[in-house]
PDB file of N, CA and C in Angstrom:
ATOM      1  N   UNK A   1     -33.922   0.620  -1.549  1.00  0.00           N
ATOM      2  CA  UNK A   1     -32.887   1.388  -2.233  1.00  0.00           C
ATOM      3  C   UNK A   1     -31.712   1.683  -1.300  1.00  0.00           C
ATOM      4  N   UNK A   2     -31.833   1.900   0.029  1.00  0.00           N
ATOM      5  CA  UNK A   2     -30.695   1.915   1.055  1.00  0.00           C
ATOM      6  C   UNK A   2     -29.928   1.195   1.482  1.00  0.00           C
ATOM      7  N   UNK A   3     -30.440  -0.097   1.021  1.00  0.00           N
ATOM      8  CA  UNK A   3     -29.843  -1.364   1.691  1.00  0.00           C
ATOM      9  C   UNK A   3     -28.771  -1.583   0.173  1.00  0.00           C
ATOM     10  N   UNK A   4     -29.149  -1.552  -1.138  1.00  0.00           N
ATOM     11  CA  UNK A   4     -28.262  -1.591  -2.353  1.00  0.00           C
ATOM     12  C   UNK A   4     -27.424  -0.878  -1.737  1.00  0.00           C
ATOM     13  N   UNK A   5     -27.259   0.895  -1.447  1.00  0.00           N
ATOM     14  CA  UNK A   5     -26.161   1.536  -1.450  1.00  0.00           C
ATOM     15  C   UNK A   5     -25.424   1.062   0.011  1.00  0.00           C
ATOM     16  N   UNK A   6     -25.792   0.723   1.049  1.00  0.00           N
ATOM     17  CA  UNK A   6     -25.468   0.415   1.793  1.00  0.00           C
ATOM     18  C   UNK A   6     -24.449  -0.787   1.747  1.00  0.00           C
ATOM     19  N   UNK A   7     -24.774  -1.991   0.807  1.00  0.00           N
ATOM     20  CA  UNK A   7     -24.177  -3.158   0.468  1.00  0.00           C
ATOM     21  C   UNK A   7     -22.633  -2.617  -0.141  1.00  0.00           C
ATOM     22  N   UNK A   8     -22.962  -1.446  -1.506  1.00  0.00           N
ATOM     23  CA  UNK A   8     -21.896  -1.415  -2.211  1.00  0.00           C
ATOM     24  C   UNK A   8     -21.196  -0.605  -1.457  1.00  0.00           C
ATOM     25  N   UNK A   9     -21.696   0.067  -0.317  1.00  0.00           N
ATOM     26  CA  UNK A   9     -20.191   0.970   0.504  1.00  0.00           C
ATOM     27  C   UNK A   9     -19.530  -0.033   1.413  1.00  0.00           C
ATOM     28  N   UNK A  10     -20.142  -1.086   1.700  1.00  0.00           N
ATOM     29  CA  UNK A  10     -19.466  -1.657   2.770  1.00  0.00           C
ATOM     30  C   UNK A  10     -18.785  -3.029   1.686  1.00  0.00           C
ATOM     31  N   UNK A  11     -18.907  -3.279   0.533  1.00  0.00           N
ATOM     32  CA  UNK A  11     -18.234  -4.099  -0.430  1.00  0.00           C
ATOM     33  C   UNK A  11     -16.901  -3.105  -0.619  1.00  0.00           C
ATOM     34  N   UNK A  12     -16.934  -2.019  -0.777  1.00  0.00           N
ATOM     35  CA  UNK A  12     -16.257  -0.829  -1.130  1.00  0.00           C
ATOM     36  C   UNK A  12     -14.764  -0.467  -0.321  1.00  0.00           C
ATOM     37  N   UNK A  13     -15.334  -0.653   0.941  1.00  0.00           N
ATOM     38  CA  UNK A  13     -14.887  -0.583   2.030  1.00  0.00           C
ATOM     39  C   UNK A  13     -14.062  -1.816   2.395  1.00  0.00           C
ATOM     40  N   UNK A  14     -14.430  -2.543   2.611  1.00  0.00           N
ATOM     41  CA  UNK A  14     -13.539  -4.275   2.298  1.00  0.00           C
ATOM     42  C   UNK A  14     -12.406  -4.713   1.421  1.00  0.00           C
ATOM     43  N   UNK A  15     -13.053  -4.031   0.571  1.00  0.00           N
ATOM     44  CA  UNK A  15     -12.091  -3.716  -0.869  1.00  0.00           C
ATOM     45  C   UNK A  15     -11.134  -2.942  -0.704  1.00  0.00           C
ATOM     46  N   UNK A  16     -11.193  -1.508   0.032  1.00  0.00           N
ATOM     47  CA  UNK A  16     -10.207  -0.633   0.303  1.00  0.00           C
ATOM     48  C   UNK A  16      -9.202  -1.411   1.262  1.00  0.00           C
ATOM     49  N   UNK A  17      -9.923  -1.682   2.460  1.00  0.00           N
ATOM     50  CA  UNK A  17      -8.850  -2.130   3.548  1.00  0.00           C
ATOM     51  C   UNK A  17      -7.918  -3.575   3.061  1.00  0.00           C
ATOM     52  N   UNK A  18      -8.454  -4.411   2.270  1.00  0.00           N
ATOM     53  CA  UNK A  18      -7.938  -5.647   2.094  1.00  0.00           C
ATOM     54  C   UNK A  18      -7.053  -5.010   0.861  1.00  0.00           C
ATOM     55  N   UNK A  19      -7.410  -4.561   0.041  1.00  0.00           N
ATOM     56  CA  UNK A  19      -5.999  -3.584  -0.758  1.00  0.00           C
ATOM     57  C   UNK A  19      -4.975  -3.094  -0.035  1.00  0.00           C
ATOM     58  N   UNK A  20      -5.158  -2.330   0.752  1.00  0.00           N
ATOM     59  CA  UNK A  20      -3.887  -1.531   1.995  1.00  0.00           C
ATOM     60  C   UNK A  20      -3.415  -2.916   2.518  1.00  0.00           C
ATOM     61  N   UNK A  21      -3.857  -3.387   2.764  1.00  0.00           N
ATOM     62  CA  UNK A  21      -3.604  -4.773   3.421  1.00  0.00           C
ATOM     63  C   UNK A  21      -2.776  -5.614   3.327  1.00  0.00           C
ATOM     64  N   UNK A  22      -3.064  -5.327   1.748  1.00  0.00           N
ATOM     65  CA  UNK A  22      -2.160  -6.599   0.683  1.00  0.00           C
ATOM     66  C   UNK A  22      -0.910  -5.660   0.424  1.00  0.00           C
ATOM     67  N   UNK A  23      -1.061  -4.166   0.264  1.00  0.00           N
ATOM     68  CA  UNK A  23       0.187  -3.304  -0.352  1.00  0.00           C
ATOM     69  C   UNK A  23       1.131  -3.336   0.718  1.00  0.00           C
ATOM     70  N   UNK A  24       0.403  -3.499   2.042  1.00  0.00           N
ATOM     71  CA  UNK A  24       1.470  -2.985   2.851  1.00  0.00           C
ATOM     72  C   UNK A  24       2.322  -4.283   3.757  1.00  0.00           C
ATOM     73  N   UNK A  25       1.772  -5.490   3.370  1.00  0.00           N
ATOM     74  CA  UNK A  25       2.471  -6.597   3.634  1.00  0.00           C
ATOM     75  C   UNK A  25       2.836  -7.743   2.542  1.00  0.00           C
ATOM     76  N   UNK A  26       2.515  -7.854   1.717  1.00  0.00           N
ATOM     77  CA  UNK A  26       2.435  -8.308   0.645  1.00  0.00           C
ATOM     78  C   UNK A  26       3.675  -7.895  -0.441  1.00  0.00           C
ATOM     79  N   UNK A  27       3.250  -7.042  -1.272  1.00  0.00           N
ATOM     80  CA  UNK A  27       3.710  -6.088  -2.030  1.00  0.00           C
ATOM     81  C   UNK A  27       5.422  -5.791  -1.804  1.00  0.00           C
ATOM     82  N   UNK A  28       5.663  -6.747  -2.864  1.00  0.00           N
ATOM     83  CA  UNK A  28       7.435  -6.302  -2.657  1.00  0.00           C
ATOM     84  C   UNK A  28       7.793  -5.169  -3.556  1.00  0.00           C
ATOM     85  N   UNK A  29       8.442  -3.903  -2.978  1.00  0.00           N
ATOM     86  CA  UNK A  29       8.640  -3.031  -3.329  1.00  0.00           C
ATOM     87  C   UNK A  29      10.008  -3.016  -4.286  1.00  0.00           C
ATOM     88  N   UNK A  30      10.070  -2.778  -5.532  1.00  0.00           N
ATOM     89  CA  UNK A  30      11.791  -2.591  -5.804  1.00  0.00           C
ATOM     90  C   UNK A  30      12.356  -2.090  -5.645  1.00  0.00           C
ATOM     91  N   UNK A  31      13.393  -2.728  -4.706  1.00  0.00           N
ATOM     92  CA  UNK A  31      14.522  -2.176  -4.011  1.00  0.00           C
ATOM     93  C   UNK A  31      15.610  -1.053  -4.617  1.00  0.00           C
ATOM     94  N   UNK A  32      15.983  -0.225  -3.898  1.00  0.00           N
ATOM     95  CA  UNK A  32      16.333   1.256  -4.388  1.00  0.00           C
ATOM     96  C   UNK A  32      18.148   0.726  -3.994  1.00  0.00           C
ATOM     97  N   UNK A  33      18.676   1.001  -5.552  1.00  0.00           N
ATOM     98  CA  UNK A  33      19.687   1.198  -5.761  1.00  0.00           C
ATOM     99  C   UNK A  33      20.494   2.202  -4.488  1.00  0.00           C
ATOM    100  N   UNK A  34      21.348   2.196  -4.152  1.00  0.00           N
ATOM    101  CA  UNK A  34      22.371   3.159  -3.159  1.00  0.00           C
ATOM    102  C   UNK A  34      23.230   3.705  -4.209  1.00  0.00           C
ATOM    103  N   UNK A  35      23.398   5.262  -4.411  1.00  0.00           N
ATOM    104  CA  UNK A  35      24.273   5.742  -4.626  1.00  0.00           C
ATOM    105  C   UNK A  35      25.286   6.063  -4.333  1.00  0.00           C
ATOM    106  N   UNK A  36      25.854   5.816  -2.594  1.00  0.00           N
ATOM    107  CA  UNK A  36      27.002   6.137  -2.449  1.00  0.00           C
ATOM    108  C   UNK A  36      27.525   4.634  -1.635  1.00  0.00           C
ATOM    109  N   UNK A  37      28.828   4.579  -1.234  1.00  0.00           N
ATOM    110  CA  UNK A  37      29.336   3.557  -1.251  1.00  0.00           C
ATOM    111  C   UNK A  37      29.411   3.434   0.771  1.00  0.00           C
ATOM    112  N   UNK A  38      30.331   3.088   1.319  1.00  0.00           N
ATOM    113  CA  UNK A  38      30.695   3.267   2.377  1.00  0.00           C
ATOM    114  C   UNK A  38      30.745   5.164   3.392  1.00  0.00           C
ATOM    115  N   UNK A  39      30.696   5.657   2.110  1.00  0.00           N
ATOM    116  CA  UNK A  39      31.206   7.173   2.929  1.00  0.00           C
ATOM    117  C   UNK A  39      29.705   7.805   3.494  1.00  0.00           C
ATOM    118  N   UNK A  40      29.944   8.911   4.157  1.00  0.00           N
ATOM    119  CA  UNK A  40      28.813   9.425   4.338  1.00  0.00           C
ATOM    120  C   UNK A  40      28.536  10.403   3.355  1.00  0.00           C
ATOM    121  N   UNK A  41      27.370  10.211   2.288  1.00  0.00           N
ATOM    122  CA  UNK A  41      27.414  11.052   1.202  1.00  0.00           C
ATOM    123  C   UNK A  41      26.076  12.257   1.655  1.00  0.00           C
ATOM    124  N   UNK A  42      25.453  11.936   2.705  1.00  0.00           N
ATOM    125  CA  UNK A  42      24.181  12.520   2.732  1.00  0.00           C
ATOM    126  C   UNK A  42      22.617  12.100   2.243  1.00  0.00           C
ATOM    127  N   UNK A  43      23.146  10.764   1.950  1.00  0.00           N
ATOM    128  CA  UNK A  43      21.797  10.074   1.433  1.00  0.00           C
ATOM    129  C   UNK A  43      21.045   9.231   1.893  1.00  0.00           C
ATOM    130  N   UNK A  44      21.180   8.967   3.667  1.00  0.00           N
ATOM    131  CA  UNK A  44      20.930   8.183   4.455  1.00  0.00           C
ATOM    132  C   UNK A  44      19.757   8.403   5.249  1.00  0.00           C
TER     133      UNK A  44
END
């Protein structure tokens, strides 16, 4: 019975990191509009 739960935390676990993995290199984010133009508006 330890070795089942043991399997699915470390399947679990694989799963988590290779997700972060993929979001944080992978994963194209959509790009955020700029509201102000050349000036310094405070949004930088």
């Amino acid at each position: 019975m330890n070795n089942i739960i043991q399997n699915i935390l470390v399947i679990a676990s694989v799963a988590t990191a290779l997700l972060f993995l993929i979001k944080k290199f992978f994963w194209k984010a959509p790009k955020q509009k700029k509201a102000c133009d050349k000036d310094n508006c405070g949004c930088h």
